[in-house]
C-alpha atoms as a PDB file:
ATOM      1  CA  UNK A   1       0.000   0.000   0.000  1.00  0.00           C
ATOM      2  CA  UNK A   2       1.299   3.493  -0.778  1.00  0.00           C
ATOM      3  CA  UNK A   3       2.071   5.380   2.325  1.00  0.00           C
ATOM      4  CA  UNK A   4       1.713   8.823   0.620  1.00  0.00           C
ATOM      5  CA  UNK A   5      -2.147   8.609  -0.206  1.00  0.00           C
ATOM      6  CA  UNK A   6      -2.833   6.324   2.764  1.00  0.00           C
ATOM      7  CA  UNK A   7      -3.504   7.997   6.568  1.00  0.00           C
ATOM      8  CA  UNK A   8      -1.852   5.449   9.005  1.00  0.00           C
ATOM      9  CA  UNK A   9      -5.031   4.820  10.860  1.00  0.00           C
ATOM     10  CA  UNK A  10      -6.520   3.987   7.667  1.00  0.00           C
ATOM     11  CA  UNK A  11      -3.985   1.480   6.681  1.00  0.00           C
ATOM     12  CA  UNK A  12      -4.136  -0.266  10.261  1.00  0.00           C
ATOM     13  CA  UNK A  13      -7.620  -0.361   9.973  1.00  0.00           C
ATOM     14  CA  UNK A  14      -7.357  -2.162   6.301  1.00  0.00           C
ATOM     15  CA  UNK A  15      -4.301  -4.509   7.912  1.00  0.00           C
ATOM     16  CA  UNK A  16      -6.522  -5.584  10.860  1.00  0.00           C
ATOM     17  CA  UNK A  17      -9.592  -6.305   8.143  1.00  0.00           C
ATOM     18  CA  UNK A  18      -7.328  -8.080   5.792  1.00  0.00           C
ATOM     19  CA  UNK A  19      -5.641 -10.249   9.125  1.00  0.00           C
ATOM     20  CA  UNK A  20      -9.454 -11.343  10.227  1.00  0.00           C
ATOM     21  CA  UNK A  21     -10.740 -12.234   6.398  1.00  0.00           C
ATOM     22  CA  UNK A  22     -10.962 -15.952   6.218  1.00  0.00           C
ATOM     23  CA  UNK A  23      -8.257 -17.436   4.139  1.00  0.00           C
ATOM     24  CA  UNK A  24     -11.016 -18.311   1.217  1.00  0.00           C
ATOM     25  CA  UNK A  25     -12.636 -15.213   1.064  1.00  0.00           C
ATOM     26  CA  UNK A  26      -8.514 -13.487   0.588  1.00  0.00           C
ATOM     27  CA  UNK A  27      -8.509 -16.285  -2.014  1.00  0.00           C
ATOM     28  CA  UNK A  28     -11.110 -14.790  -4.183  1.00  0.00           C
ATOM     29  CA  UNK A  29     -10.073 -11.742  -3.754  1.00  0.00           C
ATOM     30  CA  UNK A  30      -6.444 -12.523  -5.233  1.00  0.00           C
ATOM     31  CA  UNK A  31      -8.466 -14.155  -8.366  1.00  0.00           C
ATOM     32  CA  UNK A  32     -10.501 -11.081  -8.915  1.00  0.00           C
ATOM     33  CA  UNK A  33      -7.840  -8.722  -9.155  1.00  0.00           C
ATOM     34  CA  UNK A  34      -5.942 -10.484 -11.100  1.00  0.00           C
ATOM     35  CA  UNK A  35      -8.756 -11.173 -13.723  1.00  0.00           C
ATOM     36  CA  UNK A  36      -9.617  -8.042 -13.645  1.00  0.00           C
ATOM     37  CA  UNK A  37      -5.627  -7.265 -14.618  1.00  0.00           C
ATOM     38  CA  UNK A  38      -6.121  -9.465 -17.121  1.00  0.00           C
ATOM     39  CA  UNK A  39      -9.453  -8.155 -18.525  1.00  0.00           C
ATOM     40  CA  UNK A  40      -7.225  -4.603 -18.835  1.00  0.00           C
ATOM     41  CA  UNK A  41      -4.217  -5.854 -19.986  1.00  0.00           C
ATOM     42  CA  UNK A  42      -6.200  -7.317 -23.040  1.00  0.00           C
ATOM     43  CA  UNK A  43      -8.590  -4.324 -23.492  1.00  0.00           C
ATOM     44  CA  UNK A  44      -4.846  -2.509 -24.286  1.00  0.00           C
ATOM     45  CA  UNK A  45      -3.551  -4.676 -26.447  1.00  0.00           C
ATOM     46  CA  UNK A  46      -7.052  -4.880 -28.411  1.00  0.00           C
ATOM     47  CA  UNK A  47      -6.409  -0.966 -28.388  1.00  0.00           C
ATOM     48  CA  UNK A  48      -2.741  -1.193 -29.551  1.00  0.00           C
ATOM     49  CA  UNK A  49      -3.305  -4.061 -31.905  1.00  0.00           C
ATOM     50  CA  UNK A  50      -7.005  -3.188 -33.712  1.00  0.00           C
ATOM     51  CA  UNK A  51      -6.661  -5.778 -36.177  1.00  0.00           C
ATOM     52  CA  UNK A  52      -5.586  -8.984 -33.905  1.00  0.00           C
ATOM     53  CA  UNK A  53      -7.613 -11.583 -33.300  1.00  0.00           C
ATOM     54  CA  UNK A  54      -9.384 -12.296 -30.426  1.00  0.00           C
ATOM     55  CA  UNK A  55      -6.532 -15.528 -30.422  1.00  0.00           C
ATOM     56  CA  UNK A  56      -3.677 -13.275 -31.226  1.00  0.00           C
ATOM     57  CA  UNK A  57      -4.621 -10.935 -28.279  1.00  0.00           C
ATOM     58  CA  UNK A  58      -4.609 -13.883 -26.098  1.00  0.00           C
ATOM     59  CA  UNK A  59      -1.008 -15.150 -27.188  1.00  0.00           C
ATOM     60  CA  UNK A  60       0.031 -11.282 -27.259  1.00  0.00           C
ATOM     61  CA  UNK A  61      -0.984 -10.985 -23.284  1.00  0.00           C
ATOM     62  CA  UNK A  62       0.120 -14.410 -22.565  1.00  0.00           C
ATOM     63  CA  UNK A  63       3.670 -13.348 -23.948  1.00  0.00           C
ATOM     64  CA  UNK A  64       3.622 -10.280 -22.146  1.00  0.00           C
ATOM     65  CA  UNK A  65       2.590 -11.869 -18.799  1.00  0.00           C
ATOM     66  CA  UNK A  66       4.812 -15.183 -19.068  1.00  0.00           C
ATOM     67  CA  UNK A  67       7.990 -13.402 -20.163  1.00  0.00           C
ATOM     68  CA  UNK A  68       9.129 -13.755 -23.716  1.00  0.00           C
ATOM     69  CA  UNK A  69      11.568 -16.543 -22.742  1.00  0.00           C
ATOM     70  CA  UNK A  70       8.643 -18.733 -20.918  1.00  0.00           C
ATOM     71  CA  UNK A  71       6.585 -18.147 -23.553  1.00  0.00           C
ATOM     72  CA  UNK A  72       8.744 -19.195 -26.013  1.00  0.00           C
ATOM     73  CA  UNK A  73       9.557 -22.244 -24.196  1.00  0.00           C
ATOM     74  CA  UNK A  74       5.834 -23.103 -23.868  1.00  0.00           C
ATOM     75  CA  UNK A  75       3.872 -21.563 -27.129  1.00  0.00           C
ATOM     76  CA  UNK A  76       7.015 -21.166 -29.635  1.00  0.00           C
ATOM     77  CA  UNK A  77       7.332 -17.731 -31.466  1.00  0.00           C
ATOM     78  CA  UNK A  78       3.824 -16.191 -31.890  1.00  0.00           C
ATOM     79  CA  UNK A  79       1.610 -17.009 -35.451  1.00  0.00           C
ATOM     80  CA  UNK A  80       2.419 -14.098 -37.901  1.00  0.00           C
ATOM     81  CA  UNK A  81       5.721 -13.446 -36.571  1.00  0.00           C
END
């Protein structure tokens, strides 16, 4: 958590919420965020790549999120490339 934009009572008050949250419920909450990274990380490369695919977006995000190296490893170089 930033500091700068955060009063400390509100960040002890956010710490002590996040310490009592059953372990499933933090669960979700990890998954959520990060599809909802993923839902914007594709919405920019549909805006940087208009005429992709809906398949080519997914092997453009999965490139950037794995690492070109992993991705490599896993998919090969990407179709059109």
């Amino acid at each position: 958590m930033n500091e700068k934009d955060t009063s400390p009572d509100a960040q002890r008050v956010l710490v002590d919420i996040y310490r009592k949250m059953p372990a499933n419920i933090k669960i979700r909450r990890i998954f959520e965020a990060y599809q909802t990274g993923k839902i914007l990380a594709m919405a920019g490369l549909r805006e940087s790549h208009p005429q992709a695919s809906e398949k080519q977006i997914w092997y453009l995000w999965a490139k950037q999120h794995l690492g070109e190296k992993l991705f490599n490893e896993v998919y090969g170089a990407l179709p059109d490339e």
